[in-house]
PDB file of N, CA and C in Angstrom:
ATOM      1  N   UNK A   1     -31.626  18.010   2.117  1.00  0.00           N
ATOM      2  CA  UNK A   1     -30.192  17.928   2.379  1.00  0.00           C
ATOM      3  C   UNK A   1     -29.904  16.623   3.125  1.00  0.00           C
ATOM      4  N   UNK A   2     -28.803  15.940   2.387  1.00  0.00           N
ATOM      5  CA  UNK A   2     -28.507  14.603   2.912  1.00  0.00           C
ATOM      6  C   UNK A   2     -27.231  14.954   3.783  1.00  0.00           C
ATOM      7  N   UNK A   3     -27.186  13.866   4.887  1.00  0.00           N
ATOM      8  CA  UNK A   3     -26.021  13.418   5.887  1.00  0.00           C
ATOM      9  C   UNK A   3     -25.184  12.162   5.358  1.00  0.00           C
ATOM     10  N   UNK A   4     -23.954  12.167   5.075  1.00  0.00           N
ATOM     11  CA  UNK A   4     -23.209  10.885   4.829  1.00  0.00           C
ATOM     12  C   UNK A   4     -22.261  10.565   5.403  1.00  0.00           C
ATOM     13  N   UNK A   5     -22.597   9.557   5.938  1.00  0.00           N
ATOM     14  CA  UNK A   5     -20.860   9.314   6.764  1.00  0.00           C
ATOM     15  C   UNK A   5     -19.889   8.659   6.134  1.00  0.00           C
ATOM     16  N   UNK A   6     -18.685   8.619   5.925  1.00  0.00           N
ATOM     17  CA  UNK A   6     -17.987   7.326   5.581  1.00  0.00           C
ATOM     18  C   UNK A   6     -16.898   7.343   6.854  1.00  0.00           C
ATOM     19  N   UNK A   7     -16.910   5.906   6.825  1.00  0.00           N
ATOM     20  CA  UNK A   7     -15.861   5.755   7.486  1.00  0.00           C
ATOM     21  C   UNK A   7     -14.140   5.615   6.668  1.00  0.00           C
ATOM     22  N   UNK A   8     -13.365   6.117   7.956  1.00  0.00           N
ATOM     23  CA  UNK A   8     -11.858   5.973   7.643  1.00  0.00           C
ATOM     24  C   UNK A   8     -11.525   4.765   7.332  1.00  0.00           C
ATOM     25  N   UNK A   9     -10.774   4.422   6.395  1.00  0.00           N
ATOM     26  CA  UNK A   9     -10.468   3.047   6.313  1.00  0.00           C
ATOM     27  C   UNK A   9      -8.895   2.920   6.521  1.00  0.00           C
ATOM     28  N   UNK A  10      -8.142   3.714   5.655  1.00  0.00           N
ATOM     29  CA  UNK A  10      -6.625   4.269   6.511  1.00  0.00           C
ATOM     30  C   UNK A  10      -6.363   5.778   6.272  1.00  0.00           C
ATOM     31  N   UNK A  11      -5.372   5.548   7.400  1.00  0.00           N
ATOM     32  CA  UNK A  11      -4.642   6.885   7.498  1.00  0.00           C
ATOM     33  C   UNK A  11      -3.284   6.709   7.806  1.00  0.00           C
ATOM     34  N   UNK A  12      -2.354   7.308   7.218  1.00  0.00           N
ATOM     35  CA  UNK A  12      -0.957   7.337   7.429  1.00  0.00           C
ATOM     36  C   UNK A  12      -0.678   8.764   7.995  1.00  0.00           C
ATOM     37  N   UNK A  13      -0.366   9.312   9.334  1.00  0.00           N
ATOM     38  CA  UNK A  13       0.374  10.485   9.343  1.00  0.00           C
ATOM     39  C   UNK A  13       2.098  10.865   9.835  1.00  0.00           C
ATOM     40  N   UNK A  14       2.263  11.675  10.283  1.00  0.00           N
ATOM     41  CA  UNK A  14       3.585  11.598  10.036  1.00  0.00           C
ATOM     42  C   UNK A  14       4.618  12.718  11.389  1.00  0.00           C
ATOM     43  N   UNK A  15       4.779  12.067  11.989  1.00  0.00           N
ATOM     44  CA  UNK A  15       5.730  13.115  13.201  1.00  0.00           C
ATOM     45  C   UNK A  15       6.832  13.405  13.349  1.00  0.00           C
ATOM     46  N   UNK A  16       6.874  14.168  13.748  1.00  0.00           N
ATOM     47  CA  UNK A  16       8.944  14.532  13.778  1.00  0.00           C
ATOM     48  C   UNK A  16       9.272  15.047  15.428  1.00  0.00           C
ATOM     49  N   UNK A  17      10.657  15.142  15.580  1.00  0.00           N
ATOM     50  CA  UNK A  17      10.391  15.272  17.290  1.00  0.00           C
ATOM     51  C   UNK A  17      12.246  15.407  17.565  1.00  0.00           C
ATOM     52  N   UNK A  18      12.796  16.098  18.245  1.00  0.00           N
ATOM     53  CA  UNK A  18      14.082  16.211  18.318  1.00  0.00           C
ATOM     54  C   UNK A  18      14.108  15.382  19.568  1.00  0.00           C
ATOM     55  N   UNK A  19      13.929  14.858  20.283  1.00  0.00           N
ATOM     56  CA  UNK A  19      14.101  13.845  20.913  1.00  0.00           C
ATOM     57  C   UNK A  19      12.948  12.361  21.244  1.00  0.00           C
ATOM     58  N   UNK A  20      13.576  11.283  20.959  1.00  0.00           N
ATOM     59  CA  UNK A  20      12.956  10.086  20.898  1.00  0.00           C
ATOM     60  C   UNK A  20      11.802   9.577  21.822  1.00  0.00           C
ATOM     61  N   UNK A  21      11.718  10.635  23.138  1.00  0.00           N
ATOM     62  CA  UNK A  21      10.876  10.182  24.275  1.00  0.00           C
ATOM     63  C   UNK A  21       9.483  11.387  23.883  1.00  0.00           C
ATOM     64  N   UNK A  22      10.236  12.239  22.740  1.00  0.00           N
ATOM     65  CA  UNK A  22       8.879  13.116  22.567  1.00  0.00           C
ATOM     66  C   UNK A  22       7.966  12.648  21.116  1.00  0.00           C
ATOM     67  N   UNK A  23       8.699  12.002  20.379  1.00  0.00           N
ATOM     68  CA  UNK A  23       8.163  11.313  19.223  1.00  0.00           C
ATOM     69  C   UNK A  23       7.518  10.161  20.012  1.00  0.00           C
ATOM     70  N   UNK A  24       7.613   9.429  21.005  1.00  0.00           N
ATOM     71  CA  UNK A  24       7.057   8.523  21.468  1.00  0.00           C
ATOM     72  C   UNK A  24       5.774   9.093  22.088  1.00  0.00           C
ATOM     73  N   UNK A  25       5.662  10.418  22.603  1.00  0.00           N
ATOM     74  CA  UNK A  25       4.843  10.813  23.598  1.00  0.00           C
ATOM     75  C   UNK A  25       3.584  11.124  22.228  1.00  0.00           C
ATOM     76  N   UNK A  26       3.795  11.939  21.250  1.00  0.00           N
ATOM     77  CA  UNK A  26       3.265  12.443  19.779  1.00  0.00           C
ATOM     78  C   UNK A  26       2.692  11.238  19.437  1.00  0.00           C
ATOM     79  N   UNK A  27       3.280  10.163  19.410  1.00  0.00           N
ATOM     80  CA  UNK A  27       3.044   8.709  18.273  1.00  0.00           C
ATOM     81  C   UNK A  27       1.853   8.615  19.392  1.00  0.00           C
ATOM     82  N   UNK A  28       2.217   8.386  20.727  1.00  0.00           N
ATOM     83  CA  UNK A  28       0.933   7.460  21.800  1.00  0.00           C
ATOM     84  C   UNK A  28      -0.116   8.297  21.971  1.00  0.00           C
ATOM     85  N   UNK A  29       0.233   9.705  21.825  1.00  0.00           N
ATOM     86  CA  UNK A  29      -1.264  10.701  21.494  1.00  0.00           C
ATOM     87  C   UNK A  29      -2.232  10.684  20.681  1.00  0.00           C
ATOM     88  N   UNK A  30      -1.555  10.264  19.634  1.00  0.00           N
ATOM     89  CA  UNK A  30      -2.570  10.259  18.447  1.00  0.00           C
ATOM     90  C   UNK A  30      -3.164   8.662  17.884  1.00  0.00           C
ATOM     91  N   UNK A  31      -2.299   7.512  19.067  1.00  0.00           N
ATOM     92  CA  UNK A  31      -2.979   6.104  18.954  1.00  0.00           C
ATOM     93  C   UNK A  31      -4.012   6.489  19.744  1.00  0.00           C
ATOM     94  N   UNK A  32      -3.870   6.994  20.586  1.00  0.00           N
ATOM     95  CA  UNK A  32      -5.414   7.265  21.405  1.00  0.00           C
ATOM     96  C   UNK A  32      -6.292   7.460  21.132  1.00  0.00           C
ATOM     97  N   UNK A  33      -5.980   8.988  20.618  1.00  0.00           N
ATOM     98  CA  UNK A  33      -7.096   9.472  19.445  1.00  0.00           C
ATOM     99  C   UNK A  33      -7.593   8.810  18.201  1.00  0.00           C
ATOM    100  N   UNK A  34      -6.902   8.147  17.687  1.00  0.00           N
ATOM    101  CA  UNK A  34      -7.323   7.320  16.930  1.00  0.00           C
ATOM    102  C   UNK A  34      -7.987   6.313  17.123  1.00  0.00           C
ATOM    103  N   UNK A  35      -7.912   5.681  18.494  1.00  0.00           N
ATOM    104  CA  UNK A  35      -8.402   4.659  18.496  1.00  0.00           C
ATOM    105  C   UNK A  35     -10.174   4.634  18.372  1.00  0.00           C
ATOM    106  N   UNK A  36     -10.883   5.993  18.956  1.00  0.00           N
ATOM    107  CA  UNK A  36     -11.834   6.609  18.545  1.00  0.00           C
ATOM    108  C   UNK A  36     -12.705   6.619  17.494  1.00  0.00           C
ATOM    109  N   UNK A  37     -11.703   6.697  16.288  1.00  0.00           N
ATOM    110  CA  UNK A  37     -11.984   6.424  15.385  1.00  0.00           C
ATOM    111  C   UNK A  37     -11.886   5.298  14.767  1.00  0.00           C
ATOM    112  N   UNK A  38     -11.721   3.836  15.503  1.00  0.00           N
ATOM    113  CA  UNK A  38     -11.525   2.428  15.304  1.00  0.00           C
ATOM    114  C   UNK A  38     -10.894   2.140  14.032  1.00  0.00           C
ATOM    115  N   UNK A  39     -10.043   2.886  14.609  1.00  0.00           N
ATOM    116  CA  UNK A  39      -8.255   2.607  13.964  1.00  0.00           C
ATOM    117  C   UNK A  39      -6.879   2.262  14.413  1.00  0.00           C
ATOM    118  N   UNK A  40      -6.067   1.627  14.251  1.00  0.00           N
ATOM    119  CA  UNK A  40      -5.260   1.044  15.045  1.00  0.00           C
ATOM    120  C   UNK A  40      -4.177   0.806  14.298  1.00  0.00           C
ATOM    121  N   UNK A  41      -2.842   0.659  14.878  1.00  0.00           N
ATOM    122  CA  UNK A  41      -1.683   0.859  14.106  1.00  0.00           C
ATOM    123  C   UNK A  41      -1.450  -0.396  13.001  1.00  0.00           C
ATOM    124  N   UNK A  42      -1.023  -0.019  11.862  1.00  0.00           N
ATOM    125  CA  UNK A  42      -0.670  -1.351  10.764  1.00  0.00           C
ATOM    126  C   UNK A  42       0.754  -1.307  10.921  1.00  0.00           C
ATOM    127  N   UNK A  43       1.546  -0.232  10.576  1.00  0.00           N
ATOM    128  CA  UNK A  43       2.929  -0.187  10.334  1.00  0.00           C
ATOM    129  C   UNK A  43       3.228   1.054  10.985  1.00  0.00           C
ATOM    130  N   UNK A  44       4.823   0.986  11.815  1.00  0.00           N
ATOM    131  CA  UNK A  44       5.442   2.321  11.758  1.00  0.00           C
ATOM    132  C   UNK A  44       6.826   1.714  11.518  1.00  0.00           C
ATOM    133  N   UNK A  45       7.333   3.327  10.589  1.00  0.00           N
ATOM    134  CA  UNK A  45       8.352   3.416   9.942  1.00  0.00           C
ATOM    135  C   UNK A  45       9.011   4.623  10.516  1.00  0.00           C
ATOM    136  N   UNK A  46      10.571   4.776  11.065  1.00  0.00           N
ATOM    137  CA  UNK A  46      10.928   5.733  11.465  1.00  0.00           C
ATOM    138  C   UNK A  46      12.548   5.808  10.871  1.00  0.00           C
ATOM    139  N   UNK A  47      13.092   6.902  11.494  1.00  0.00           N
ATOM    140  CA  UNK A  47      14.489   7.284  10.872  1.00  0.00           C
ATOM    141  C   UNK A  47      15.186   7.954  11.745  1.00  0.00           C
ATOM    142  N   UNK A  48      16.236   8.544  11.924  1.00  0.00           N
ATOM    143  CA  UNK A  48      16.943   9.452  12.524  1.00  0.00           C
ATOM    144  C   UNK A  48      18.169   9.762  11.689  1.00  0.00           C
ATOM    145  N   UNK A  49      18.197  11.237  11.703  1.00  0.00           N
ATOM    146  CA  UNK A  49      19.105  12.071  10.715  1.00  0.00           C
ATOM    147  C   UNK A  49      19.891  13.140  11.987  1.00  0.00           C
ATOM    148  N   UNK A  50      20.904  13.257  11.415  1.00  0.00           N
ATOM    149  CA  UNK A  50      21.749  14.346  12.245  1.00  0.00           C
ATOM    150  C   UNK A  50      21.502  15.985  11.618  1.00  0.00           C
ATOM    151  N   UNK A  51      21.224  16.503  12.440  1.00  0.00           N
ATOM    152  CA  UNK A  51      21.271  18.211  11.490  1.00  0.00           C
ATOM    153  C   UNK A  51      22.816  18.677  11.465  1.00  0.00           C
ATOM    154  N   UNK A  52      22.970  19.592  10.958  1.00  0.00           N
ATOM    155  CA  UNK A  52      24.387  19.995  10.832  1.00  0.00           C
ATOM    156  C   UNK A  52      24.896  20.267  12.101  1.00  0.00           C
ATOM    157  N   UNK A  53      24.469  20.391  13.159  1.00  0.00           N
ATOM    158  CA  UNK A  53      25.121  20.862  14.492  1.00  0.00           C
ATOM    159  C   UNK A  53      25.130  19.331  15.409  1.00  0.00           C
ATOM    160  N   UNK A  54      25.167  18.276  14.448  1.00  0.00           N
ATOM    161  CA  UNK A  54      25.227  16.924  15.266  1.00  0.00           C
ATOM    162  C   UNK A  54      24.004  16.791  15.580  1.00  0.00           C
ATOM    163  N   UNK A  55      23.751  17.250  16.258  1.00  0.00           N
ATOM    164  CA  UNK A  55      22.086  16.646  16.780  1.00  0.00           C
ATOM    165  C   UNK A  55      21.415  15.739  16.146  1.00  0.00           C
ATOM    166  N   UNK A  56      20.517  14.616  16.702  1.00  0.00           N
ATOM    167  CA  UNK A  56      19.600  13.334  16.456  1.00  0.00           C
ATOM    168  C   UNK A  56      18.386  14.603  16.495  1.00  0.00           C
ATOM    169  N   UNK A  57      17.679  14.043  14.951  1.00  0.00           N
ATOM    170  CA  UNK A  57      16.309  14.607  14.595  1.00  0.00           C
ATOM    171  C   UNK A  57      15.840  13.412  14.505  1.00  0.00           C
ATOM    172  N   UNK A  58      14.483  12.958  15.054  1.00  0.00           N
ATOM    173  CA  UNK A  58      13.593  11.832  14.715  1.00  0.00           C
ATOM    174  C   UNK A  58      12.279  12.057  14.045  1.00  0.00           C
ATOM    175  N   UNK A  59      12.250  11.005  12.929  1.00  0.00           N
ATOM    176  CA  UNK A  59      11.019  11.004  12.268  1.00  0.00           C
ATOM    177  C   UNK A  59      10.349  10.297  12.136  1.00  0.00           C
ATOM    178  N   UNK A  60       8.729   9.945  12.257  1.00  0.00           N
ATOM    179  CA  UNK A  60       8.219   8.671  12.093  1.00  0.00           C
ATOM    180  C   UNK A  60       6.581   8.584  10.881  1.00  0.00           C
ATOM    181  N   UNK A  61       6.311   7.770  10.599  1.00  0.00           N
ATOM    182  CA  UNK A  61       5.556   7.880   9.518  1.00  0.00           C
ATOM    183  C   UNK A  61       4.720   6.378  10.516  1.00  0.00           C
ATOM    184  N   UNK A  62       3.021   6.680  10.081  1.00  0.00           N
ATOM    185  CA  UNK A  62       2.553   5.687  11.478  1.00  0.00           C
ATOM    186  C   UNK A  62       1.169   5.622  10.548  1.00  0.00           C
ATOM    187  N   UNK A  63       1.384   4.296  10.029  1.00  0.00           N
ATOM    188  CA  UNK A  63       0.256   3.941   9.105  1.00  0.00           C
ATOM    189  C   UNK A  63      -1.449   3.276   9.945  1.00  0.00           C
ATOM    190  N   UNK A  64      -2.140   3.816  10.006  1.00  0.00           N
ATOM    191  CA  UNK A  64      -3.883   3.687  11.004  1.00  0.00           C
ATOM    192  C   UNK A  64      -4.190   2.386   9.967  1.00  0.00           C
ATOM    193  N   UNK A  65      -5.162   1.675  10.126  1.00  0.00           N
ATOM    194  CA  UNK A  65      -6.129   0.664   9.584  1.00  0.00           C
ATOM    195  C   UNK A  65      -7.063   0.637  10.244  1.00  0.00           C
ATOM    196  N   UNK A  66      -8.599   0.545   9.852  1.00  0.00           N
ATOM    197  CA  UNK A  66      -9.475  -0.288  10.449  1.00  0.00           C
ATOM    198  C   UNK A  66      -9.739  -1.741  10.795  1.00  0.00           C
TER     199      UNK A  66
END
């Protein structure tokens, strides 16, 4: 029985967060963790949509590279 590693080469994942200081807190959690895995941010892409009761929903999409 063989062992194989590969490494990550990217990863894009993706957060959502009803307020902007908690999508920030989500996004810097998982640069951390990532960084672990000697990956580091290429791109982030985000948005904000209103739900029907007004409210700011935030979304962000946060592309990893080696």
């Amino acid at each position: 029985m063989g062992l194989k590693l590969d490494l990550i080469k990217d990863k894009i994942e993706f957060f959502d967060a009803h307020s902007l200081q908690d999508l920030e807190k989500k996004i810097q959690r998982q640069i951390e963790n990532n960084q672990a895995l000697m990956l580091r941010v290429h791109h982030v892409d985000h948005q904000t949509v209103f739900t029907p009761e007004g409210k700011p929903y935030y979304t962000a999409s946060v592309h990893f590279k080696s």
